[in-house]
PDB file of N, CA and C in Angstrom:
ATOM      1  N   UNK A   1      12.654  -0.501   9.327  1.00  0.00           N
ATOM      2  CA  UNK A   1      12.355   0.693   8.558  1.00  0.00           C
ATOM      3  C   UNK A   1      13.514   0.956   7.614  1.00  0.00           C
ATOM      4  N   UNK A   2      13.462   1.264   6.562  1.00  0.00           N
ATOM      5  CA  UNK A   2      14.343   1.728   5.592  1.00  0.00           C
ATOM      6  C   UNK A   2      13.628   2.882   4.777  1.00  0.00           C
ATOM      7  N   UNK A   3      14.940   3.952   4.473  1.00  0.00           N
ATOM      8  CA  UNK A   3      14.511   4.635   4.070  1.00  0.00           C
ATOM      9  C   UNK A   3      15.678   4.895   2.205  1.00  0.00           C
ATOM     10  N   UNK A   4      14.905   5.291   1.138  1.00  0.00           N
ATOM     11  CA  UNK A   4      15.492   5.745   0.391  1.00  0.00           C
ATOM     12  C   UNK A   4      14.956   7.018  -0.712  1.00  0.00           C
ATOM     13  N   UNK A   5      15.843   8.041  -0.680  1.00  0.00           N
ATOM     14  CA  UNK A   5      15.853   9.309  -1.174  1.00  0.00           C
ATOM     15  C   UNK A   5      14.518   9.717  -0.886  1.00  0.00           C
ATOM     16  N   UNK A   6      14.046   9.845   0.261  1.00  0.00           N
ATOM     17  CA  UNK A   6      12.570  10.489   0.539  1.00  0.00           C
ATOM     18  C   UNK A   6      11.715   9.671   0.819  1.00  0.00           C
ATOM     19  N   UNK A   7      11.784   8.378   0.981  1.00  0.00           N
ATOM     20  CA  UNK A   7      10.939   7.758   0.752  1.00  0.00           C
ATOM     21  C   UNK A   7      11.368   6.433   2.172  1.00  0.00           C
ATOM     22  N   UNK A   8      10.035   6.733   3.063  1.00  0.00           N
ATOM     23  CA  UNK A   8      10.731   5.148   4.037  1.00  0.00           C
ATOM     24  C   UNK A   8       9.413   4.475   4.235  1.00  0.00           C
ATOM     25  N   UNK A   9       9.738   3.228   3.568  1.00  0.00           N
ATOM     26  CA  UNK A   9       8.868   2.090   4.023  1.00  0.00           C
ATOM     27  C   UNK A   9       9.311   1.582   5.430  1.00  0.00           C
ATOM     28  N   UNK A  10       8.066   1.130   5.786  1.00  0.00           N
ATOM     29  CA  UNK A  10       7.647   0.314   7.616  1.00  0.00           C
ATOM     30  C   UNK A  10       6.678  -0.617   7.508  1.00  0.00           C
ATOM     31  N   UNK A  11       7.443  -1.833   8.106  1.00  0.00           N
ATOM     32  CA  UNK A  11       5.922  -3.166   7.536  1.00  0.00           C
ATOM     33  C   UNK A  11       6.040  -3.567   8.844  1.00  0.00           C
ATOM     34  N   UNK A  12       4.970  -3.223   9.597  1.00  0.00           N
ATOM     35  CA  UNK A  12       4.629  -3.655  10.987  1.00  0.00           C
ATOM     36  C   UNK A  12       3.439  -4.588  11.019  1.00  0.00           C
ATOM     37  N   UNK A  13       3.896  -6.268  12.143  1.00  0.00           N
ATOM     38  CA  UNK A  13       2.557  -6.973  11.787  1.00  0.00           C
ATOM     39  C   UNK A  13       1.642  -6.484  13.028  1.00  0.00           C
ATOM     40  N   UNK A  14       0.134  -6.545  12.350  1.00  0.00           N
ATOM     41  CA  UNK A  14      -0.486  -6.396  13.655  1.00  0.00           C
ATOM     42  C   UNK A  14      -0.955  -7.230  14.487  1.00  0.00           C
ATOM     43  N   UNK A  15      -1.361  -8.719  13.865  1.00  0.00           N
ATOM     44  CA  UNK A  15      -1.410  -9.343  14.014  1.00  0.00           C
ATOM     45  C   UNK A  15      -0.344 -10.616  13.301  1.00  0.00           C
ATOM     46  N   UNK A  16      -0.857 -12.306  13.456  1.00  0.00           N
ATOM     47  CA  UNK A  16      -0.443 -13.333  12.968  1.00  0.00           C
ATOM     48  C   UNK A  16      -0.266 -13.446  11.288  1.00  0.00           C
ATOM     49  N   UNK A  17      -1.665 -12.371  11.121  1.00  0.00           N
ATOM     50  CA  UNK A  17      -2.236 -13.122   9.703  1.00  0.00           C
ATOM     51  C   UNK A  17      -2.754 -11.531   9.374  1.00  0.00           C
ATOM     52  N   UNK A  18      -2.002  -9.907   9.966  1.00  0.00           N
ATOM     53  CA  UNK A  18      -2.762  -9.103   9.189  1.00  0.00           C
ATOM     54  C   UNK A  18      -1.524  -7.827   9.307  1.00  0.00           C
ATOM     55  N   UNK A  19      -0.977  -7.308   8.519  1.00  0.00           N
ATOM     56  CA  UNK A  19       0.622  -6.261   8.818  1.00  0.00           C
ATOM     57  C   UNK A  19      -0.012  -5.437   7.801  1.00  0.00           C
ATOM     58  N   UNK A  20       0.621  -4.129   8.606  1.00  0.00           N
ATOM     59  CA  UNK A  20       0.204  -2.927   8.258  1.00  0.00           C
ATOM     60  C   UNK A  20       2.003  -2.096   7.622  1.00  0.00           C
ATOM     61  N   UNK A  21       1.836  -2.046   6.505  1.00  0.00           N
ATOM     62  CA  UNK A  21       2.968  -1.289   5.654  1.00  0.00           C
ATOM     63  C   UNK A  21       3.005   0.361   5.752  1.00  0.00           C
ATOM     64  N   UNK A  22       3.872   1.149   6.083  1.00  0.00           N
ATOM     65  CA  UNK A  22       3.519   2.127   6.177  1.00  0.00           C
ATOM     66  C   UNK A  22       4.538   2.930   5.288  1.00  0.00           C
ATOM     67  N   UNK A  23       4.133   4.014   4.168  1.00  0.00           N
ATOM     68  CA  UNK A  23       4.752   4.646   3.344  1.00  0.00           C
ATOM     69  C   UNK A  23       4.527   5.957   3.432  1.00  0.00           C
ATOM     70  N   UNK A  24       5.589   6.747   3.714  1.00  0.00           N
ATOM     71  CA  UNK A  24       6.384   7.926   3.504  1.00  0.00           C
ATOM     72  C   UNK A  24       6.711   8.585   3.097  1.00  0.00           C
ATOM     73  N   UNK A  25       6.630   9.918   2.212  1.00  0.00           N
ATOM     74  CA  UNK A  25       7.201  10.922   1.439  1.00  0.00           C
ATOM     75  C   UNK A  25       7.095  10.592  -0.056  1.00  0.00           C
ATOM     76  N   UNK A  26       8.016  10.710  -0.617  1.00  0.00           N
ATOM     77  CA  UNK A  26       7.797  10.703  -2.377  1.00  0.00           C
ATOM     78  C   UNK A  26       7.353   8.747  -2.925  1.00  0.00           C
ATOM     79  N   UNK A  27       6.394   8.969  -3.312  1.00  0.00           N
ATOM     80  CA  UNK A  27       6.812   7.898  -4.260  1.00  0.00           C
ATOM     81  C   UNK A  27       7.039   7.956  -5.807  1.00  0.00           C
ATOM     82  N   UNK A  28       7.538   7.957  -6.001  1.00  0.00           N
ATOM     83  CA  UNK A  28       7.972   8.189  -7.300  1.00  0.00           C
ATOM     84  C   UNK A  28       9.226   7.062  -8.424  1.00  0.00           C
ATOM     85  N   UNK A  29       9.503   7.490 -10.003  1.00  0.00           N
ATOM     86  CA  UNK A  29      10.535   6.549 -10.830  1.00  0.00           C
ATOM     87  C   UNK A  29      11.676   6.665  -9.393  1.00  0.00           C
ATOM     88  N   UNK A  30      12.124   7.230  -8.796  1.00  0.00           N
ATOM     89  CA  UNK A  30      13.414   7.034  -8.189  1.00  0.00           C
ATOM     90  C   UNK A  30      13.505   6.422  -6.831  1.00  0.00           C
ATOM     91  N   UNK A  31      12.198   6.412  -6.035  1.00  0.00           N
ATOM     92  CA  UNK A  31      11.847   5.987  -4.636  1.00  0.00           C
ATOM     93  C   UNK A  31      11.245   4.400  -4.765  1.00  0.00           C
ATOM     94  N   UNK A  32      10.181   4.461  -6.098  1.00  0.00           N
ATOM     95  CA  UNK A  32       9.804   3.094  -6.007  1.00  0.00           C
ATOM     96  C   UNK A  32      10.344   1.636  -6.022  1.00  0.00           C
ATOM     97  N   UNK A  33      11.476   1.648  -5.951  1.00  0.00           N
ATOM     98  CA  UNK A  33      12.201   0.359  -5.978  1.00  0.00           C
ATOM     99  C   UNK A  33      12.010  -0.405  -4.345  1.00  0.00           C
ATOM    100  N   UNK A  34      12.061   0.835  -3.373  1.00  0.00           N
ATOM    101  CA  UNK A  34      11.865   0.306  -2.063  1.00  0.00           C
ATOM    102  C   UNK A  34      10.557  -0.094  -1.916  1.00  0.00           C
ATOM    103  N   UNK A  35       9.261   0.670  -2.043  1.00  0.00           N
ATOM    104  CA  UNK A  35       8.264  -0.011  -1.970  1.00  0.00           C
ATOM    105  C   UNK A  35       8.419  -1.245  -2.480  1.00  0.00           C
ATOM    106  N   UNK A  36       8.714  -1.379  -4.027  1.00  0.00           N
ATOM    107  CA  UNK A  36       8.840  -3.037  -4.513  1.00  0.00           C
ATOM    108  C   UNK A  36       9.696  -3.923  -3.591  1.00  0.00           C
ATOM    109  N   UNK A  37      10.877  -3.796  -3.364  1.00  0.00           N
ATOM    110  CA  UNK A  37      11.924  -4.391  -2.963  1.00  0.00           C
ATOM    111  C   UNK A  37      10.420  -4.994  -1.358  1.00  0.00           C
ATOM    112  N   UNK A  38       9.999  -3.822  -0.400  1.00  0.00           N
ATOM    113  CA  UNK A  38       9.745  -4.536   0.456  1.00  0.00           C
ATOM    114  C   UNK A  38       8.261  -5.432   0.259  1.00  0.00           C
ATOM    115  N   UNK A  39       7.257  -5.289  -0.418  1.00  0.00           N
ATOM    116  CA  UNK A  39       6.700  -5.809  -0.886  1.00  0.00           C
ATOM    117  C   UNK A  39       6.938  -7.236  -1.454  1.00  0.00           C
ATOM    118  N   UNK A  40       8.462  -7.372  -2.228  1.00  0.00           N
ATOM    119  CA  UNK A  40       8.542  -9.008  -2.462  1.00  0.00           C
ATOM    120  C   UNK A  40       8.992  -9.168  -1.448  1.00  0.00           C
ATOM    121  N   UNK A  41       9.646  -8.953  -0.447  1.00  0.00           N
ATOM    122  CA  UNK A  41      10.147  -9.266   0.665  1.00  0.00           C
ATOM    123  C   UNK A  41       9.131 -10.378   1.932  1.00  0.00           C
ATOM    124  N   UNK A  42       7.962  -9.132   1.387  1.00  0.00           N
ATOM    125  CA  UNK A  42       6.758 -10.189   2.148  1.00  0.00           C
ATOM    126  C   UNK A  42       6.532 -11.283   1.879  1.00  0.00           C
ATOM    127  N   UNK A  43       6.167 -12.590   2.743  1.00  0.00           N
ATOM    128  CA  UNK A  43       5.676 -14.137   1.907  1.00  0.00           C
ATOM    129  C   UNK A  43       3.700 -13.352   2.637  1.00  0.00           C
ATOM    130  N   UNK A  44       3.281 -13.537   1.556  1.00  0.00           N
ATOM    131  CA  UNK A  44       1.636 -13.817   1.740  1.00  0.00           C
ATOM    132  C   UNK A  44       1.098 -15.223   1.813  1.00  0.00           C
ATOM    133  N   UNK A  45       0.182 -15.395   2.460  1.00  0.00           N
ATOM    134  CA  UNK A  45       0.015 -16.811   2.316  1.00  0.00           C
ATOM    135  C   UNK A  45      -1.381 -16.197   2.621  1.00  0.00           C
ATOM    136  N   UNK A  46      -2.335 -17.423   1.895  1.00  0.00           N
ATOM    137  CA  UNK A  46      -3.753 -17.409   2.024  1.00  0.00           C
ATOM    138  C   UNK A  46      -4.534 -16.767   3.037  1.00  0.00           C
ATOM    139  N   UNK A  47      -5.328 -16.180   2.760  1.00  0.00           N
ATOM    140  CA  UNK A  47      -6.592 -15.624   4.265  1.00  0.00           C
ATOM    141  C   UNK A  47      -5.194 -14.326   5.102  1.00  0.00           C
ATOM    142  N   UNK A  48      -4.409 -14.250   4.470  1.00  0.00           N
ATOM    143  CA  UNK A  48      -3.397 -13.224   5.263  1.00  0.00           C
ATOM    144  C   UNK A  48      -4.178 -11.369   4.963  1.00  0.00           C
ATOM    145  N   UNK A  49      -3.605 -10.556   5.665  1.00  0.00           N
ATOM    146  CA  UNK A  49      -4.515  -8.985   4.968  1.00  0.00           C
ATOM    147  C   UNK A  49      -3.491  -8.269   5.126  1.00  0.00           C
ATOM    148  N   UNK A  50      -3.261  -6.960   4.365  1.00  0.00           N
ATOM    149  CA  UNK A  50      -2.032  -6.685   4.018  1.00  0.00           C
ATOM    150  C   UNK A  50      -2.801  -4.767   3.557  1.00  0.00           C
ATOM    151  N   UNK A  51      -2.584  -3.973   4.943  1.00  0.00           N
ATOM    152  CA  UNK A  51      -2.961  -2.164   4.889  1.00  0.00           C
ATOM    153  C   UNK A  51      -1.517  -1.788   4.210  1.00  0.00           C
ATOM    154  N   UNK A  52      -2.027  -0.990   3.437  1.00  0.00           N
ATOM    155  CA  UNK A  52      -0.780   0.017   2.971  1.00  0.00           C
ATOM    156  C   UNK A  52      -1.163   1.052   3.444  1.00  0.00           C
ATOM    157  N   UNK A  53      -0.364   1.996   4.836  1.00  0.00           N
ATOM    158  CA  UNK A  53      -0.789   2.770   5.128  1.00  0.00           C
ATOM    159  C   UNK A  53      -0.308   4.362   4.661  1.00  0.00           C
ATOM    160  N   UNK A  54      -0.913   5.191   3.717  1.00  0.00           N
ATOM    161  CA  UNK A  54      -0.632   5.615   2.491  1.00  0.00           C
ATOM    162  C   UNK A  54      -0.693   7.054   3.020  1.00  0.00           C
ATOM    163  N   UNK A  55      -0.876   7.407   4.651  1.00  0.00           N
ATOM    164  CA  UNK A  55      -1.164   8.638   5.586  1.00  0.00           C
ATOM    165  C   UNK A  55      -0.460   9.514   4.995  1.00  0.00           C
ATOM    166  N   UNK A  56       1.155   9.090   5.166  1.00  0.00           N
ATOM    167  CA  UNK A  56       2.072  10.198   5.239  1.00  0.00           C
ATOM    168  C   UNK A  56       2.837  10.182   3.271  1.00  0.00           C
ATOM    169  N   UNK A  57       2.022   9.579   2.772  1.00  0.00           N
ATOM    170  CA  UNK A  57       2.268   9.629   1.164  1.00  0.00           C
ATOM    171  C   UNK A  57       2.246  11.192   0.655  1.00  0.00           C
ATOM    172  N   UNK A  58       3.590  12.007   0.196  1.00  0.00           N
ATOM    173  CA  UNK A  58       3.287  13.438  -0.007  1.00  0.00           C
ATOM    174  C   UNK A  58       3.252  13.178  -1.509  1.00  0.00           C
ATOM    175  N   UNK A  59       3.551  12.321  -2.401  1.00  0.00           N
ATOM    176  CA  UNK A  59       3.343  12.587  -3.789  1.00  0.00           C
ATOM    177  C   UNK A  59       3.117  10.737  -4.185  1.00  0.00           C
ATOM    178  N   UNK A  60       2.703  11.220  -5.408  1.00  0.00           N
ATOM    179  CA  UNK A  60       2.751   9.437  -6.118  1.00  0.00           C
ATOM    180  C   UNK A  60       2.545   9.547  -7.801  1.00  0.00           C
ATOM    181  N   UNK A  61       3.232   9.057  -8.069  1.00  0.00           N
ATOM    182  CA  UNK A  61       3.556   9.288 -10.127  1.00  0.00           C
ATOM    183  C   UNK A  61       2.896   7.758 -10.494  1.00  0.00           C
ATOM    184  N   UNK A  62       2.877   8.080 -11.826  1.00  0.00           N
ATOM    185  CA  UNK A  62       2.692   6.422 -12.348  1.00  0.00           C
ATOM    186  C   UNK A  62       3.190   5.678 -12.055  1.00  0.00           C
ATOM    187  N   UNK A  63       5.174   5.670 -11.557  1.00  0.00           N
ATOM    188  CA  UNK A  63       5.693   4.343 -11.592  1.00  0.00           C
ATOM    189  C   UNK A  63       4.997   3.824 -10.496  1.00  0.00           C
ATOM    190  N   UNK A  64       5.073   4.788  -8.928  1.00  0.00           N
ATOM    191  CA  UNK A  64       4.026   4.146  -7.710  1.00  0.00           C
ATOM    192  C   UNK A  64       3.067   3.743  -7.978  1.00  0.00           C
ATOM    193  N   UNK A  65       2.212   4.413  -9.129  1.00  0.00           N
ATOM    194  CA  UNK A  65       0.739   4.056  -8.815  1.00  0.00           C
ATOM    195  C   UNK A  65       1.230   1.807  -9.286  1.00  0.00           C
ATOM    196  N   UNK A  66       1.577   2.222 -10.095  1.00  0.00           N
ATOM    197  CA  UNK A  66       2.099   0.892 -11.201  1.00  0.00           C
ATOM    198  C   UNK A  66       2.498  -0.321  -9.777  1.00  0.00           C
ATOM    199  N   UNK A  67       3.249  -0.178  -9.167  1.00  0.00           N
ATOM    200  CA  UNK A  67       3.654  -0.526  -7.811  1.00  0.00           C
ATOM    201  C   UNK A  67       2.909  -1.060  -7.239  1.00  0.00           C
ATOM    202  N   UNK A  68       1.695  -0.159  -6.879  1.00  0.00           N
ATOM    203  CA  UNK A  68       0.298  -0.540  -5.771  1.00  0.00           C
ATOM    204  C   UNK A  68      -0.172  -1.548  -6.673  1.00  0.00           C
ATOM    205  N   UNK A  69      -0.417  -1.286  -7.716  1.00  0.00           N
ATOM    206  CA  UNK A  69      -1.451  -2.389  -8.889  1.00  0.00           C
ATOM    207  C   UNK A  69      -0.851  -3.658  -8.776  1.00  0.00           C
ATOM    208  N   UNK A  70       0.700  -3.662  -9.464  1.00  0.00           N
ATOM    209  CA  UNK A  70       1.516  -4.762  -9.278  1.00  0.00           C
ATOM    210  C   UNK A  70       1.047  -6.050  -7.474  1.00  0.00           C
ATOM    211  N   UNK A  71       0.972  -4.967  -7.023  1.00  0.00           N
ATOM    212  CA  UNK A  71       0.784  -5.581  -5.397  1.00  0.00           C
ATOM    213  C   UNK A  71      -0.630  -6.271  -5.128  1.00  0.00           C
ATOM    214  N   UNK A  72      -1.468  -5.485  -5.387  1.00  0.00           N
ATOM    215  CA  UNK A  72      -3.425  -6.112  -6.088  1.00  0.00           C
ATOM    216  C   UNK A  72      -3.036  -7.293  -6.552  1.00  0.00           C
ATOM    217  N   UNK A  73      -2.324  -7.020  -7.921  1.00  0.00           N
ATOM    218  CA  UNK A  73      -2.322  -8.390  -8.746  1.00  0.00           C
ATOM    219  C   UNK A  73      -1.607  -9.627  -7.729  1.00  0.00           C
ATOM    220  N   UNK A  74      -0.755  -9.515  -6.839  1.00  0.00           N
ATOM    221  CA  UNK A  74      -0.024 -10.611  -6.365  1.00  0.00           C
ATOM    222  C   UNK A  74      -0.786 -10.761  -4.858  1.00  0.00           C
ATOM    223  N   UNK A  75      -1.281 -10.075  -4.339  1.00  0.00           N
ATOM    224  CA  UNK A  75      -2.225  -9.850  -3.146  1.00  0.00           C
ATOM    225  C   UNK A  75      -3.578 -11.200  -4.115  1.00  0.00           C
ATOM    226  N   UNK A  76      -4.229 -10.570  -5.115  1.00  0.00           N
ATOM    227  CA  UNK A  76      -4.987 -11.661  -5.532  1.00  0.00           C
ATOM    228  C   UNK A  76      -4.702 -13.018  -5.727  1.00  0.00           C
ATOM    229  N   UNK A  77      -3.665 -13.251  -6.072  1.00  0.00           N
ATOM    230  CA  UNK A  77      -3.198 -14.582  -6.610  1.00  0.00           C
ATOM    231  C   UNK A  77      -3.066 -15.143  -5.510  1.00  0.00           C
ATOM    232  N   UNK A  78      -2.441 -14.748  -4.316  1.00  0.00           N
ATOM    233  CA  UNK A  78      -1.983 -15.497  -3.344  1.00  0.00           C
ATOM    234  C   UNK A  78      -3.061 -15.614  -2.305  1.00  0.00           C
ATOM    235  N   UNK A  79      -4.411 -15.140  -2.331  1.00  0.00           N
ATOM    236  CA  UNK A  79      -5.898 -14.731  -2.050  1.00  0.00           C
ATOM    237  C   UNK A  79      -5.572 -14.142  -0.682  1.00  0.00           C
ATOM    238  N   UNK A  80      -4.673 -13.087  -0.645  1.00  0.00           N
ATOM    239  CA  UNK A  80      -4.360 -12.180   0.217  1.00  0.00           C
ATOM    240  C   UNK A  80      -5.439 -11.074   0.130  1.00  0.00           C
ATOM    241  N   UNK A  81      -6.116 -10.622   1.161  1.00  0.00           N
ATOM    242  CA  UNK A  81      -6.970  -9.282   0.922  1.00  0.00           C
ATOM    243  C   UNK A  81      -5.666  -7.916   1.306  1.00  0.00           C
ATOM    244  N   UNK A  82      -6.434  -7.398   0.713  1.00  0.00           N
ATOM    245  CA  UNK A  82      -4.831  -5.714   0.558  1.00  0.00           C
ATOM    246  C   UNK A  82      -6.075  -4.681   0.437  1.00  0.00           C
ATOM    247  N   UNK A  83      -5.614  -3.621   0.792  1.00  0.00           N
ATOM    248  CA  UNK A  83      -6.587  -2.175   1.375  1.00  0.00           C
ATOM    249  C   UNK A  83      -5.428  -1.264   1.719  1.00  0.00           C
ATOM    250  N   UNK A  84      -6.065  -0.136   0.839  1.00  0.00           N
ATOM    251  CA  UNK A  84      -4.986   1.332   1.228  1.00  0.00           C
ATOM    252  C   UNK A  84      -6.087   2.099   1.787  1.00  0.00           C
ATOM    253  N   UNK A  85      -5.215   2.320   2.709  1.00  0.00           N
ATOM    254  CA  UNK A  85      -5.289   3.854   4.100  1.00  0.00           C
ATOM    255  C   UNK A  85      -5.070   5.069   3.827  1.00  0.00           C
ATOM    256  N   UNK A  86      -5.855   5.984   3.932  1.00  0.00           N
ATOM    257  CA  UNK A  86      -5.054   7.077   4.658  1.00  0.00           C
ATOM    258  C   UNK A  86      -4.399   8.288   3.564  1.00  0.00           C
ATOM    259  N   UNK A  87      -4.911   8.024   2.239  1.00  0.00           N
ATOM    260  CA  UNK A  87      -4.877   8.583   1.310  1.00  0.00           C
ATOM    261  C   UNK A  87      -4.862  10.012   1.119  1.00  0.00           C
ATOM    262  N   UNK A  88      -4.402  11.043   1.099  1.00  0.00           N
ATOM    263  CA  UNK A  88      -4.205  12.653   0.574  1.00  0.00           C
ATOM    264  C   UNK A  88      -5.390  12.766  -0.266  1.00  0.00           C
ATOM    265  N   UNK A  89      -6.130  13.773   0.062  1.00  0.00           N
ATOM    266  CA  UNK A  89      -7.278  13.857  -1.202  1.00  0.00           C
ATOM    267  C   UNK A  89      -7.028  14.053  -2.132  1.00  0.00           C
ATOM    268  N   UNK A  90      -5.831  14.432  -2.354  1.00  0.00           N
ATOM    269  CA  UNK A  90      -6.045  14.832  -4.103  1.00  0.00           C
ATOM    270  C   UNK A  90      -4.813  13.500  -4.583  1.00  0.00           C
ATOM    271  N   UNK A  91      -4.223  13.021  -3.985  1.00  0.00           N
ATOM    272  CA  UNK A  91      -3.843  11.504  -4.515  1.00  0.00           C
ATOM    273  C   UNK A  91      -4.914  10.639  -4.631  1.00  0.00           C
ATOM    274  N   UNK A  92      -6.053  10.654  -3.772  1.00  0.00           N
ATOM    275  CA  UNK A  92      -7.509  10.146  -3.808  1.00  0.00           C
ATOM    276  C   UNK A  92      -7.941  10.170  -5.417  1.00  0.00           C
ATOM    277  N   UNK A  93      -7.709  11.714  -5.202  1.00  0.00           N
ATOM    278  CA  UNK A  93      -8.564  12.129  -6.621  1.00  0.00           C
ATOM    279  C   UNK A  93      -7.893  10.853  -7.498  1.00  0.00           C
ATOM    280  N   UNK A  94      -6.948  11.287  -7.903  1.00  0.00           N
ATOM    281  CA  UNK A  94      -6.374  10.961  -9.018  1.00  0.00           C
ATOM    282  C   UNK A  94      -6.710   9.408  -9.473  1.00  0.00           C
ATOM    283  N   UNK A  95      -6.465   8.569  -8.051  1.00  0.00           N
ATOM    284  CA  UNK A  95      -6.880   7.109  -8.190  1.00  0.00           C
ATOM    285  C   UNK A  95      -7.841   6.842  -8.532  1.00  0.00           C
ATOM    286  N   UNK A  96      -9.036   7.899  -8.163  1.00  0.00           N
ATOM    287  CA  UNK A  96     -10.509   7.761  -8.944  1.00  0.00           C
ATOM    288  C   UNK A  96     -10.979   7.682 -10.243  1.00  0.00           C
ATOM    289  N   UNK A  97      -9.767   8.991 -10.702  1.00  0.00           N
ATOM    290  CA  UNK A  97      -9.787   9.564 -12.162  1.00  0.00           C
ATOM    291  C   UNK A  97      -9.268   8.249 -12.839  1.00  0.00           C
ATOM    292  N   UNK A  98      -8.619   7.648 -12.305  1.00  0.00           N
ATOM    293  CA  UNK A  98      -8.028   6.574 -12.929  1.00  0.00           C
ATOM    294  C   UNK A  98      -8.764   4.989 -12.689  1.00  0.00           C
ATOM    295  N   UNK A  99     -10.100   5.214 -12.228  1.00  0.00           N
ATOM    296  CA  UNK A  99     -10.503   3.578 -11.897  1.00  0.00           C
ATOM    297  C   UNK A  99     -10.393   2.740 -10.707  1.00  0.00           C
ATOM    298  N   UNK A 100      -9.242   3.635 -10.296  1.00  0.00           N
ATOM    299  CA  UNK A 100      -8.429   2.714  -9.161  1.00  0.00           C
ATOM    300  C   UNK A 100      -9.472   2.512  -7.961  1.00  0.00           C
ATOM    301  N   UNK A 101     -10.394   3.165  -7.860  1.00  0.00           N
ATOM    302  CA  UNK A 101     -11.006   2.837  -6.611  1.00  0.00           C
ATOM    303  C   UNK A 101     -11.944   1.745  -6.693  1.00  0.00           C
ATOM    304  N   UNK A 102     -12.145   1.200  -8.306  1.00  0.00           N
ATOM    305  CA  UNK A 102     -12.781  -0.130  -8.604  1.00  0.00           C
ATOM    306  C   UNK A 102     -12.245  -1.401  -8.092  1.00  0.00           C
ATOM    307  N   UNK A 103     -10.260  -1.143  -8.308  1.00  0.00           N
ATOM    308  CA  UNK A 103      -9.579  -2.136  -7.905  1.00  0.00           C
ATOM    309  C   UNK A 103      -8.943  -2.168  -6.363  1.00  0.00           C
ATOM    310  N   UNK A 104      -9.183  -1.120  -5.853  1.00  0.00           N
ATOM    311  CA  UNK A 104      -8.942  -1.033  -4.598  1.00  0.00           C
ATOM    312  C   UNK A 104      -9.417  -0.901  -3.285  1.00  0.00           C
ATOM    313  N   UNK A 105      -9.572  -1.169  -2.223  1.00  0.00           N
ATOM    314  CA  UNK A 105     -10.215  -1.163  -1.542  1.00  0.00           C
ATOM    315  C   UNK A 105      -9.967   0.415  -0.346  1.00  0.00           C
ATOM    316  N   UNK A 106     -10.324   1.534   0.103  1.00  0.00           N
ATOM    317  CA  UNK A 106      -9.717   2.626   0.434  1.00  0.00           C
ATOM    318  C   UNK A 106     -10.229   3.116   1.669  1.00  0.00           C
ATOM    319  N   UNK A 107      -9.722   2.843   2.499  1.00  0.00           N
ATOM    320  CA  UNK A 107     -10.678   3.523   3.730  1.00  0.00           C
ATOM    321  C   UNK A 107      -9.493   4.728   4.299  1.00  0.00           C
ATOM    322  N   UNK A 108     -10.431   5.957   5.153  1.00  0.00           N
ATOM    323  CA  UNK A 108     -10.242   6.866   5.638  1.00  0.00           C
ATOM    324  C   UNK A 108      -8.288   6.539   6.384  1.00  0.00           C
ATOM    325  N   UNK A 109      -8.886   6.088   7.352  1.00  0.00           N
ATOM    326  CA  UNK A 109      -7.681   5.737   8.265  1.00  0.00           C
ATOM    327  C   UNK A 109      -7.478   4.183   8.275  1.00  0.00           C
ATOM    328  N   UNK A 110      -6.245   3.482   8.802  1.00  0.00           N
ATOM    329  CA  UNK A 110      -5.102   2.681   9.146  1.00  0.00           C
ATOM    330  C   UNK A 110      -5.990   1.817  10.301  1.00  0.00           C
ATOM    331  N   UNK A 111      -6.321   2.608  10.524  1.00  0.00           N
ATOM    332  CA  UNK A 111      -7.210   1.669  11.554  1.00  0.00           C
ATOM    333  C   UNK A 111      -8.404   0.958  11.579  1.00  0.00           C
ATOM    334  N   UNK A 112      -8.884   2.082  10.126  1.00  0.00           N
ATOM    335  CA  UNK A 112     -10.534   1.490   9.584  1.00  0.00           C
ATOM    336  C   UNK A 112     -10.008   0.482   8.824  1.00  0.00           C
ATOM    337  N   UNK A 113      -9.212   0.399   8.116  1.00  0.00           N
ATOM    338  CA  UNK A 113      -8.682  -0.862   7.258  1.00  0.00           C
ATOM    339  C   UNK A 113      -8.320  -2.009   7.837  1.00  0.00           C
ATOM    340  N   UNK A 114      -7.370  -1.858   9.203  1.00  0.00           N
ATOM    341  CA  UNK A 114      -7.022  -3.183  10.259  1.00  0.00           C
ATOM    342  C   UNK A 114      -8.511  -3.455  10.701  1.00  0.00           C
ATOM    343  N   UNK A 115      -9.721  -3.011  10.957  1.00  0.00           N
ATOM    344  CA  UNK A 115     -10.525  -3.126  11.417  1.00  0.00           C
ATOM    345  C   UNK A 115     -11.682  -4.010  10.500  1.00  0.00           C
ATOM    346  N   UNK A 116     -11.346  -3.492   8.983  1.00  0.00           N
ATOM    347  CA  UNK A 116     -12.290  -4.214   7.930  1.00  0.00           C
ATOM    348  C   UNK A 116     -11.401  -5.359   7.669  1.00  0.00           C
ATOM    349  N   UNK A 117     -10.390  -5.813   7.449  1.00  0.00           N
ATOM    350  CA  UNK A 117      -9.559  -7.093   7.379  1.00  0.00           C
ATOM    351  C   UNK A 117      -9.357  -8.203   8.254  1.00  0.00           C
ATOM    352  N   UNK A 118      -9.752  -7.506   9.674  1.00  0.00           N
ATOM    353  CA  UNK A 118      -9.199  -8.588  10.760  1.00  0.00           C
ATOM    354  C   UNK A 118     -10.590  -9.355  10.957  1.00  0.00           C
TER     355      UNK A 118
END
């Protein structure tokens, strides 16, 4: 677990081939470097599934949203499936307002997502 200025990422596997990321408090221009930082940190490899569990997310700006997308795009390439959890409704909203729920996959809870991946 690491935490910086409000913000603590947790990448727990649940399995061999399926880890559940869990994010914390602000994301924002000043927090998002840790999401990135642990995100390349991960190796994905094919048929792998990858929850961002987005429960305890109290805010999220463009640079985060930019972040999650960045992660889609490299989740695809590496034909990793990726699914966010656990979403705040009105961070919900916003991803809607913005398309995002075309490119993303979003279930209720952390568990409905380990459950649609595994």
């Amino acid at each position: 677990m690491q935490q910086d200025n409000g913000l603590t990422v947790t990448l727990q596997p649940h399995s061999a081939r399926l880890h559940v990321l869990s994010v914390a408090g602000d994301l924002d221009h000043h927090t998002s470097p840790r999401l990135r930082d642990a995100l390349a940190e991960h190796t994905f490899s094919p048929g792998d599934g990858l929850v961002v569990d987005l429960s305890e997310l109290k805010f999220c700006d463009s640079t985060g949203i930019s972040i999650l997308i960045a992660a889609h795009q490299r989740a695809q390439e590496s034909d990793v499936a990726l699914a966010l959890a656990g979403l705040d409704p009105d961070i919900a909203h916003i991803f809607q307002i913005m398309g995002l729920d075309r490119l993303f996959a979003f279930y209720q809870t952390p568990e409905q997502a380990v459950a649609a991946l595994s």
